[in-house]
Protein backbone atom coordinates (compact mmCIF):
# COMPACT_ATOMS: atom_id res chain seq x y z
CA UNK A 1 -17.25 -8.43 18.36
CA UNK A 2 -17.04 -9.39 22.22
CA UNK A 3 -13.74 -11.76 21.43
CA UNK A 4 -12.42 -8.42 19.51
CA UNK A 5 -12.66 -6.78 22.85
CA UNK A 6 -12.01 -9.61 24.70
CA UNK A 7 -8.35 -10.10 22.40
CA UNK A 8 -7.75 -6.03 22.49
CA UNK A 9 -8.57 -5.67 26.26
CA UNK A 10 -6.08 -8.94 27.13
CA UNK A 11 -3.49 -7.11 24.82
CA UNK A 12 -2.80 -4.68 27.45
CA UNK A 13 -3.09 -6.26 30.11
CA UNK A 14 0.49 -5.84 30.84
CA UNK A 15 1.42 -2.59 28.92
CA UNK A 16 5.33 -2.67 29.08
CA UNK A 17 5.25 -6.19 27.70
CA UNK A 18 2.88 -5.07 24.84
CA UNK A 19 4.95 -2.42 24.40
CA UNK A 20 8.25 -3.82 24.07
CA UNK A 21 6.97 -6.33 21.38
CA UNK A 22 5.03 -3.58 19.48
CA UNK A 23 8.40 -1.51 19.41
CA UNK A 24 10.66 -4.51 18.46
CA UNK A 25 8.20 -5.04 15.11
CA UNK A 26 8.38 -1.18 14.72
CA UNK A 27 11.82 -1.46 14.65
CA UNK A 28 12.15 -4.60 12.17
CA UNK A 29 9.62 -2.41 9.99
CA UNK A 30 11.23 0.52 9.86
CA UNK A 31 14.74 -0.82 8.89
CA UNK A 32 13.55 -3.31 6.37
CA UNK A 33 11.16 -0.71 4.66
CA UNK A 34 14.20 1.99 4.56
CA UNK A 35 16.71 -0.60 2.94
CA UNK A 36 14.03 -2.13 0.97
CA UNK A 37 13.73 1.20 -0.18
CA UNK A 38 16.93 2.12 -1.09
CA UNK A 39 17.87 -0.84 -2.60
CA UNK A 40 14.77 -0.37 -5.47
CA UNK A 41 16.15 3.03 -6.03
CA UNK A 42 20.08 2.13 -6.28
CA UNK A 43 18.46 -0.59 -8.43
CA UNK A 44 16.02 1.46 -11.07
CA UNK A 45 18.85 4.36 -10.85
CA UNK A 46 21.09 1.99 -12.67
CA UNK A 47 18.49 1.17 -14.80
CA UNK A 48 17.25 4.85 -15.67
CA UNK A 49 20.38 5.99 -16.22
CA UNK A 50 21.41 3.72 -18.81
CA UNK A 51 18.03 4.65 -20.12
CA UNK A 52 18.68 8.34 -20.05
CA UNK A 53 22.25 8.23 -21.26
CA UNK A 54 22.18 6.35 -23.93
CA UNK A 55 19.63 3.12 -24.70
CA UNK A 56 16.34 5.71 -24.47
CA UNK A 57 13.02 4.29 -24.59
CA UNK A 58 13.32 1.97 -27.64
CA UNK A 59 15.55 1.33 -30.62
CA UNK A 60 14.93 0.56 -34.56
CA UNK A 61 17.84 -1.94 -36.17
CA UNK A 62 17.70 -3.60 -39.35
CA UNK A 63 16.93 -7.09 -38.22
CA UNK A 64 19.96 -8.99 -36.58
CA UNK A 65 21.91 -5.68 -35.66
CA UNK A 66 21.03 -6.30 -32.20
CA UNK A 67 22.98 -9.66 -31.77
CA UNK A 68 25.32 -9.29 -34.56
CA UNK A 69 26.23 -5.19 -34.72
CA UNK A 70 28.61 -5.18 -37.35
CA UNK A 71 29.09 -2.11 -39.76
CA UNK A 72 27.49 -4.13 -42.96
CA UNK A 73 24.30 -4.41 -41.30
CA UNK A 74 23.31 -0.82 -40.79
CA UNK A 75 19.65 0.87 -42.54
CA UNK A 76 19.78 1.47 -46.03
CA UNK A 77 16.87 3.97 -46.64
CA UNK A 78 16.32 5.59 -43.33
CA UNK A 79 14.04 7.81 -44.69
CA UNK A 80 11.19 5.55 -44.63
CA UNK A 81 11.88 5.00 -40.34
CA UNK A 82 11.79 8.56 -40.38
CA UNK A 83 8.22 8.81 -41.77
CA UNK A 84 6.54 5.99 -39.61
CA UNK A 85 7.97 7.73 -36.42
CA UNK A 86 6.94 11.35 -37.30
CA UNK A 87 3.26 10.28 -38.10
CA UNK A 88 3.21 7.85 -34.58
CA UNK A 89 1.82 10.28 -32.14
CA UNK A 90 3.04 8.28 -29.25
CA UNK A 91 7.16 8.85 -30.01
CA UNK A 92 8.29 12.03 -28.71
CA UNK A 93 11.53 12.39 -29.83
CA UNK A 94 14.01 10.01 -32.15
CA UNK A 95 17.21 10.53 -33.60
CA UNK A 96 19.57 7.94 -36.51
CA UNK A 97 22.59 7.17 -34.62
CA UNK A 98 25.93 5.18 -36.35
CA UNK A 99 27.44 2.99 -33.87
CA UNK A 100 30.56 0.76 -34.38
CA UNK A 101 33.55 -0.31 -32.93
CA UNK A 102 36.62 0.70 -33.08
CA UNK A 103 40.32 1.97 -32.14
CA UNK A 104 41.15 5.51 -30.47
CA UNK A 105 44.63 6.78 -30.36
CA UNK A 106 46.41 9.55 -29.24
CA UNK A 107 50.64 10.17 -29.28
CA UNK A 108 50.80 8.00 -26.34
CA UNK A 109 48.36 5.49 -26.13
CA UNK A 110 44.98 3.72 -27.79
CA UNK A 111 42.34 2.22 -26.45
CA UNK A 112 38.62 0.54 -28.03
CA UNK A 113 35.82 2.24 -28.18
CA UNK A 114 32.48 2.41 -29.45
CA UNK A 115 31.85 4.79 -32.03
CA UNK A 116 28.42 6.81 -31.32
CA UNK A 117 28.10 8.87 -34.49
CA UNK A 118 24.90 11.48 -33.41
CA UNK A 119 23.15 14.50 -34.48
CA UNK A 120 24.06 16.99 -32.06
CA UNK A 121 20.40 18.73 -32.05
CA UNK A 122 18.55 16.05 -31.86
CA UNK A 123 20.75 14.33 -29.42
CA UNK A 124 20.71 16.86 -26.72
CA UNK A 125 17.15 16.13 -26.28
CA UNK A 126 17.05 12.80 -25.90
CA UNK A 127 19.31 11.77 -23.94
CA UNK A 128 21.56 13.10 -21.08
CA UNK A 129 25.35 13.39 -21.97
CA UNK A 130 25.51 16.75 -22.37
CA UNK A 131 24.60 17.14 -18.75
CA UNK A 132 27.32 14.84 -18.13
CA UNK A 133 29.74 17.30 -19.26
CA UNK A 134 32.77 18.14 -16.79
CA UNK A 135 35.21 19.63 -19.41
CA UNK A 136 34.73 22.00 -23.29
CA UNK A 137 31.41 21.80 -24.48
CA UNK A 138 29.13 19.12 -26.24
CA UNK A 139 29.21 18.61 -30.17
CA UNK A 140 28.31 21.31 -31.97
CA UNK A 141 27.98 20.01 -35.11
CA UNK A 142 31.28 21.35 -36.39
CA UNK A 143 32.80 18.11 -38.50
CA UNK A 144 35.59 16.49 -36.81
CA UNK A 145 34.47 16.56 -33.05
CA UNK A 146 34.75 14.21 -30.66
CA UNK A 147 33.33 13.89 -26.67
CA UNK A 148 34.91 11.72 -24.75
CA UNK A 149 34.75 10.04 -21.01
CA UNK A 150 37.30 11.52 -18.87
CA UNK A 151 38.86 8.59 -17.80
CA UNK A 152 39.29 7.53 -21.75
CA UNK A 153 40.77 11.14 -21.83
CA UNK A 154 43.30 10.23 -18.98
CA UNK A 155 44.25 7.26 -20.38
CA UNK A 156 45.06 8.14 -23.35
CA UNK A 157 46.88 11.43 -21.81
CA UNK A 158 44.40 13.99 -23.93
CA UNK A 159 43.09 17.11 -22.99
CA UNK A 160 40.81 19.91 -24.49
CA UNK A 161 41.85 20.65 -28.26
CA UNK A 162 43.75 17.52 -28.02
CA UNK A 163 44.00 15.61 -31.43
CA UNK A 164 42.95 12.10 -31.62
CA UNK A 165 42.73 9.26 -34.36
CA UNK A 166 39.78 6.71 -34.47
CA UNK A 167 39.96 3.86 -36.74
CA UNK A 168 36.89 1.37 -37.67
CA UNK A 169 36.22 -0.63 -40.21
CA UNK A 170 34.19 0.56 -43.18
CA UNK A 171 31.27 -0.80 -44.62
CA UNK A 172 33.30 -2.01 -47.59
CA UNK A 173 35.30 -3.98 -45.36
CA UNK A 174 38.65 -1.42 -45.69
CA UNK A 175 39.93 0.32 -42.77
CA UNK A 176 38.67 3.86 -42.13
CA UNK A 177 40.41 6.70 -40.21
CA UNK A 178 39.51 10.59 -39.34
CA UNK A 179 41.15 12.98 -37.32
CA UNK A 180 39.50 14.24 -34.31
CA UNK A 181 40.33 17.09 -32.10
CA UNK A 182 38.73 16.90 -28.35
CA UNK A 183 35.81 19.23 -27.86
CA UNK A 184 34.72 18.16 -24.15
CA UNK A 185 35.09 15.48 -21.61
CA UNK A 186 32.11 14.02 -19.83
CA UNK A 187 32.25 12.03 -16.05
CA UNK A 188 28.64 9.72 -16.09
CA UNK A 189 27.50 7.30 -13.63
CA UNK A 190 29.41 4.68 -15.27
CA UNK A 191 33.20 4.38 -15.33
CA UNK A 192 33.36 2.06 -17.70
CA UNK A 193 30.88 3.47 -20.01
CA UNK A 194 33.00 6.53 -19.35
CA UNK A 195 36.59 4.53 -20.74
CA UNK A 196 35.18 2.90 -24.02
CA UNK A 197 32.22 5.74 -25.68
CA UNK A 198 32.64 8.30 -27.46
CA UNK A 199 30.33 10.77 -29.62
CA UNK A 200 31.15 12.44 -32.66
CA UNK A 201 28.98 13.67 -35.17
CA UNK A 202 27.03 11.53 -37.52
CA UNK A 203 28.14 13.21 -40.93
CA UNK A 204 31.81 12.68 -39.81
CA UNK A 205 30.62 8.52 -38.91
CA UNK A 206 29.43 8.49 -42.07
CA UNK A 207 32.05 9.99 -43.73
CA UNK A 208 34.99 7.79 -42.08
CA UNK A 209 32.60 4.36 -42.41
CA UNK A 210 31.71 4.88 -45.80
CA UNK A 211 28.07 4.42 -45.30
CA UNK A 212 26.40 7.24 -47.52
CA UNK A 213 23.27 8.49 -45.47
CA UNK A 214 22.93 5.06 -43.96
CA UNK A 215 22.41 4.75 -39.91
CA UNK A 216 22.93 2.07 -37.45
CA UNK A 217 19.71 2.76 -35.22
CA UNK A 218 17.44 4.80 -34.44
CA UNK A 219 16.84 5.81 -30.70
CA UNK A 220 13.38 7.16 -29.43
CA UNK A 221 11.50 8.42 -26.83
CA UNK A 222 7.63 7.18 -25.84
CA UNK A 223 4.77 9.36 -24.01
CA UNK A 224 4.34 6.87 -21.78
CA UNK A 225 6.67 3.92 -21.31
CA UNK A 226 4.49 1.40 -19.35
CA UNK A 227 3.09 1.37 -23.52
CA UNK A 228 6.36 0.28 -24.78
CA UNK A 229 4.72 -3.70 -25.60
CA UNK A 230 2.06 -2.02 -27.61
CA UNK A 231 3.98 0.97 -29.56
CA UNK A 232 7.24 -1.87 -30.30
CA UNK A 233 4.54 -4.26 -31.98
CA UNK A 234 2.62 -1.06 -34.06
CA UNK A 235 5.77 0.13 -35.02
CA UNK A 236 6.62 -3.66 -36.14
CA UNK A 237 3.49 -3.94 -38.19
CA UNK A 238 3.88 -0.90 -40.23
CA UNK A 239 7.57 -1.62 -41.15
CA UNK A 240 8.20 -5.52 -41.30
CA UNK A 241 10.36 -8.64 -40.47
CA UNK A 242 13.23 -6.32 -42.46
CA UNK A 243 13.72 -4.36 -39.28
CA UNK A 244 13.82 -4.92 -35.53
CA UNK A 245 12.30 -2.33 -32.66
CA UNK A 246 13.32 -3.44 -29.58
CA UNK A 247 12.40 -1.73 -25.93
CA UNK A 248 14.62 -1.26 -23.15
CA UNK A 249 13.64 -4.19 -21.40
CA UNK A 250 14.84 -6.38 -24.46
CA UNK A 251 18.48 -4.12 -24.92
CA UNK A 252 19.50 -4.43 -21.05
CA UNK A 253 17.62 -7.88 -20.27
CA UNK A 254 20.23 -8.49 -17.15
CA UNK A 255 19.19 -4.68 -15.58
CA UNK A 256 15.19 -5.81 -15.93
CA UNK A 257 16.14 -9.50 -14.78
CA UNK A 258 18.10 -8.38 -11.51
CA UNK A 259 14.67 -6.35 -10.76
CA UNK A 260 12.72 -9.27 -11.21
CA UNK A 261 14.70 -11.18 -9.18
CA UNK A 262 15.06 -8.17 -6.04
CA UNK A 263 11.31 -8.35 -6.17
CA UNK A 264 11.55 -12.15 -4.97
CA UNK A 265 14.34 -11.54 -2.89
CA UNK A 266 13.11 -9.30 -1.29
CA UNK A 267 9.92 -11.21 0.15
CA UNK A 268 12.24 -13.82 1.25
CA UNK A 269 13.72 -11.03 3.24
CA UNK A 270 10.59 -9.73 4.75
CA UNK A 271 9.86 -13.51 5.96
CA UNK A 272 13.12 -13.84 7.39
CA UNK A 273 12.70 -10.50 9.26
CA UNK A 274 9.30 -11.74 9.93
CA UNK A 275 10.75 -15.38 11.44
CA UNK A 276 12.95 -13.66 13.73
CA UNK A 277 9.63 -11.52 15.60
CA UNK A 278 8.22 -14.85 15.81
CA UNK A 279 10.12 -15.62 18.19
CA UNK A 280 9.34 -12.55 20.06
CA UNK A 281 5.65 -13.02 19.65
CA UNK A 282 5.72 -16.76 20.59
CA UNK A 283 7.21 -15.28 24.24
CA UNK A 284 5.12 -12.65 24.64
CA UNK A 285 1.94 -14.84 23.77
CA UNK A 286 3.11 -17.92 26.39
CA UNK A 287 3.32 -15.46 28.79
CA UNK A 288 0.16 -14.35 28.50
CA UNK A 289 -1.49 -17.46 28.12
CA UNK A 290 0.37 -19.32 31.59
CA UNK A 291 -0.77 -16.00 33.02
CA UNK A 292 -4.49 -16.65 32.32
CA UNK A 293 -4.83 -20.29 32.63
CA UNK A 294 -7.50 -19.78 34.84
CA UNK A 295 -9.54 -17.41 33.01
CA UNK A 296 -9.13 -19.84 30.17
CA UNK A 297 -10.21 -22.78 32.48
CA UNK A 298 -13.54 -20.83 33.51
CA UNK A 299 -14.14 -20.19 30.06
CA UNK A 300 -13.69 -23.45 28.68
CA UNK A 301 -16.04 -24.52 31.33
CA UNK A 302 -18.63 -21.64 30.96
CA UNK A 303 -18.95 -23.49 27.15
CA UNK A 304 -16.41 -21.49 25.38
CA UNK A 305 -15.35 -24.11 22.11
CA UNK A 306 -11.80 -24.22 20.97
CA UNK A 307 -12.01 -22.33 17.72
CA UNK A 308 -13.20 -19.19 19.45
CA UNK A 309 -9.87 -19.59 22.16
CA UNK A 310 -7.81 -19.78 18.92
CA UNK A 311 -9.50 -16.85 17.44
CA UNK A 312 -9.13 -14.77 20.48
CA UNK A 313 -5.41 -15.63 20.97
CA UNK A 314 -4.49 -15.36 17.49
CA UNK A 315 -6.39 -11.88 16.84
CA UNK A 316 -4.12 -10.33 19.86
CA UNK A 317 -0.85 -11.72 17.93
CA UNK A 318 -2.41 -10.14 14.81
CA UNK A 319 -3.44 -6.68 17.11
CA UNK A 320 0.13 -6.90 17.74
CA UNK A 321 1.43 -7.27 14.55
CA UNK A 322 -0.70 -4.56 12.49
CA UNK A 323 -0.33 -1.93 15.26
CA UNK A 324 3.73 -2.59 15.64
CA UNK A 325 3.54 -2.48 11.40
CA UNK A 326 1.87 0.47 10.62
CA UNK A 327 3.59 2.04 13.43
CA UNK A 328 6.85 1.22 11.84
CA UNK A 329 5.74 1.71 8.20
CA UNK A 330 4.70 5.53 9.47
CA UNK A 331 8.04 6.03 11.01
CA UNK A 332 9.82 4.59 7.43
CA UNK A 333 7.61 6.76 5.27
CA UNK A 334 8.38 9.96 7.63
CA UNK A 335 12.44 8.75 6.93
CA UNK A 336 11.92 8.04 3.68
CA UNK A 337 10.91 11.57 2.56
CA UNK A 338 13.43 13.43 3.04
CA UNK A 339 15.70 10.96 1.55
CA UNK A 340 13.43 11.03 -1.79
CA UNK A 341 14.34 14.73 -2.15
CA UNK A 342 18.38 14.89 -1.08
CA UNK A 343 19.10 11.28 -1.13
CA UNK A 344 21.48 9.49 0.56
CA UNK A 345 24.88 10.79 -0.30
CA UNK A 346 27.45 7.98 -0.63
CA UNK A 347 30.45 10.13 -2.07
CA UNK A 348 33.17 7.88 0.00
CA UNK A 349 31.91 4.76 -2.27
CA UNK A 350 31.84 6.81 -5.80
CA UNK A 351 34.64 4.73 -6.81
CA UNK A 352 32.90 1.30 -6.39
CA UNK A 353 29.35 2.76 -7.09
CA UNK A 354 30.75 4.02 -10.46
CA UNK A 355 31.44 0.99 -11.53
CA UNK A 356 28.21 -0.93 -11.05
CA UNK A 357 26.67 2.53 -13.35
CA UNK A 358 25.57 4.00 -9.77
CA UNK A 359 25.54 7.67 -8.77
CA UNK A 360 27.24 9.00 -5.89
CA UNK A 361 24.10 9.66 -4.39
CA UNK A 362 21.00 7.19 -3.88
CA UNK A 363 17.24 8.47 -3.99
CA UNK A 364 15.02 5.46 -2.14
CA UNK A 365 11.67 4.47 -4.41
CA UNK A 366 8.55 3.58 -2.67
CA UNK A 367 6.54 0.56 -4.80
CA UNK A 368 3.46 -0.90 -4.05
CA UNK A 369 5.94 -3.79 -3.52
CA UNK A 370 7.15 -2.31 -0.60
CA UNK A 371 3.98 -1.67 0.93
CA UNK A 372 1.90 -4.96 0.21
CA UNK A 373 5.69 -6.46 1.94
CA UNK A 374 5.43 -4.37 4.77
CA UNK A 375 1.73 -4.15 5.60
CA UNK A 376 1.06 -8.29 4.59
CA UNK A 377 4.00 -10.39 5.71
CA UNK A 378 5.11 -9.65 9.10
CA UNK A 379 1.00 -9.80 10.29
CA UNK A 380 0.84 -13.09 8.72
CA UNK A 381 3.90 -13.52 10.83
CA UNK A 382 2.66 -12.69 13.85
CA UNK A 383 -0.26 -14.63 13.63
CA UNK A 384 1.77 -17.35 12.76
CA UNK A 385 4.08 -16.87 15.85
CA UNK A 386 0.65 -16.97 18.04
CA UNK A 387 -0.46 -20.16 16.55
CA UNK A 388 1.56 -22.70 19.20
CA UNK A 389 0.26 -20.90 22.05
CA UNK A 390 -2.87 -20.81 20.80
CA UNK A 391 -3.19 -24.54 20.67
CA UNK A 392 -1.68 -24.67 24.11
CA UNK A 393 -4.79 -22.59 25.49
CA UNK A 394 -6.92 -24.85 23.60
CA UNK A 395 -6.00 -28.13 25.31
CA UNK A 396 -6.08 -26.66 28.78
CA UNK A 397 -7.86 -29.25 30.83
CA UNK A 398 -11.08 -26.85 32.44
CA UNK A 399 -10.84 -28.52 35.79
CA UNK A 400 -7.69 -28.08 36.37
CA UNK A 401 -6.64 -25.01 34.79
CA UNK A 402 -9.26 -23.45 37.24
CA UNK A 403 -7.15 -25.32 39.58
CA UNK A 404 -3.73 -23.90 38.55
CA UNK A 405 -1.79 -22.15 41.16
């Protein structure tokens, strides 16, 4: 306790020194917890909104649909998903979805697509298009309707009422056709989602594939998504190798890997920020060890052993270091709130944001991540910075550091 006081009373010995170090870790804090930040957010809001738009939660296939998705491989008797997920009391909604690929072409142009056959009721509730519309109105579940991005729609020079021809093959291997006329346009996150999806209803999918009452998928919706492990392998048990049920993390694997990897990155960048105060804190610390060579001599002399010198000098580098931290972590937090409710608006990048499936606007996310980063590294840091002049105090010669002029 007396080299606690000892190490906070030396601390301020010269305040404006103290000070100036304290603010320059405040600073470092502050700007690496507020793009720390909104990194995470720009990150998990490119995962959620592939989540909301389209993936959802989880996703039933018949086994190999996943890698291979062609129209032959679709569920035969989806009656029997249908009666697993209704008696699982941990799936909140689901809807059977076809999906394929295939050819959309108006008088002027054509372009491919994939084919997102969907019941309009069910799909409104699970995921998030129909916010997304800009233009018309969402399926209704009249037969022969089709949504479509707006930058498909410009492309292929097609407006509201507008009709359209998509082409796919069928599951008997023939080429199938329908007629579409344009019901609404949607503008998501994504540009290029927004050039190669559209929705139309799943009677009509079925109709123009050939497929009966056959589906592609089914698409759900969990209580509680941190259980996704344990529902995918229930739901695995009860229906069988026949059929796959794969989470989110499994269907975008490079989204959930680029998180993985920010979360490593990112404590490289902490250290980094936390080499270049070291250098501030090996200054400050020389200085205020050449300043007290005496002192240090008398003490040495008086009996005081080496360890407890190192301790003392290294718990002012780490008084330094917590105090300039939590300073700066309280000035982040008090930044980062008001961005968490209006976010950071980034309108003059939409363009390129657009393309990587990012809104115009970013909302930072505060992890634990960020605050073991913040709170652990750049103390260890400082302590680290104070080590050098530590062991310079501890070699001081007693005679003649009480000599020193």
């Amino acid at each position: 306790m007396i080299l606690l006081n000892l190490a906070w009373r030396n601390l301020w010995r010269n305040t404006r020194r103290s000070v100036i170090v304290l603010t320059s870790v405040a600073i470092g804090v502050v700007a690496t917890v507020i793009l720390d930040t909104l990194s995470r957010g720009m990150i998990f809001q490119m995962l959620n909104n592939q989540v909301g738009s389209h993936v959802t939660h989880m996703q039933i296939h018949r086994a190999g649909f996943h890698k291979n998705p062609v129209i032959q491989n679709t569920i035969a008797d989806p009656e029997r998903i249908e009666t697993v997920l209704r008696s699982d009391p941990e799936i909140v909604l689901y809807s059977a979805r076809v999906v394929t690929f295939g050819l959309l072409s108006s008088a002027t142009n054509s372009s491919g697509i994939s084919i997102v056959g969907v019941d309009p009721e069910r799909e409104r509730s699970l995921t998030t298009i129909r916010s997304y519309i800009v233009e018309g109105s969402y399926l209704t579940g009249a037969p022969r309707e089709i949504v479509i991005g707006k930058a498909l729609a410009e492309k292929l020079e097609v407006g509201l009422g507008d009709r359209v021809v998509a082409m796919a093959s069928a599951k008997d291997g023939t080429m199938g056709s329908e007629l579409f006329r344009v019901a609404g346009l949607f503008e998501t996150f994504s540009s290029e989602f927004d050039k190669t999806s559209v929705y139309v209803p799943r009677s009509s999918a079925q109709a123009m594939l050939e497929l009966g009452s056959e589906v592609s998928e089914f698409a759900m919706l969990v209580t509680d998504p941190d259980r996704l492990a344990e529902i995918s392998k229930r739901l695995r048990s009860r229906l069988g190798e026949e059929y796959e049920v794969l989470p989110y993390t499994d269907l975008l694997p490079f989204l959930v890997l680029q998180i993985e990897l920010y979360d490593q990155s990112m404590v490289i960048f902490y250290v980094i920020v936390g080499i270049a105060l070291i250098f501030g804190i090996i200054n400050t610390m020389l200085m205020s060890v050449f300043e007290r060579i005496k002192e240090f001599g008398v003490l040495k002399a008086i009996g005081m052993k080496n360890g407890r010198i190192l301790f003392m000098v290294l718990t002012e580098a780490l008084f330094l270091g917590i105090i300039g931290t939590v300073v700066g972590f309280l000035v982040g937090y008090l930044v980062y709130l008001p961005l968490s409710t209006y976010g950071l608006d980034l309108s003059a990048f939409s363009g390129s944001l657009r393309s990587f499936g990012v809104g115009a606007i970013v909302y930072p996310v505060l992890t634990a991540g960020v605050i073991t980063n913040a709170l652990i590294i750049i103390p260890l840091m400082a302590v680290t910075g104070a080590v050098y002049p530590a062991v310079r105090a501890m070699r001081l010669e007693p005679v003649r550091a009480i000599r020193y002029v």
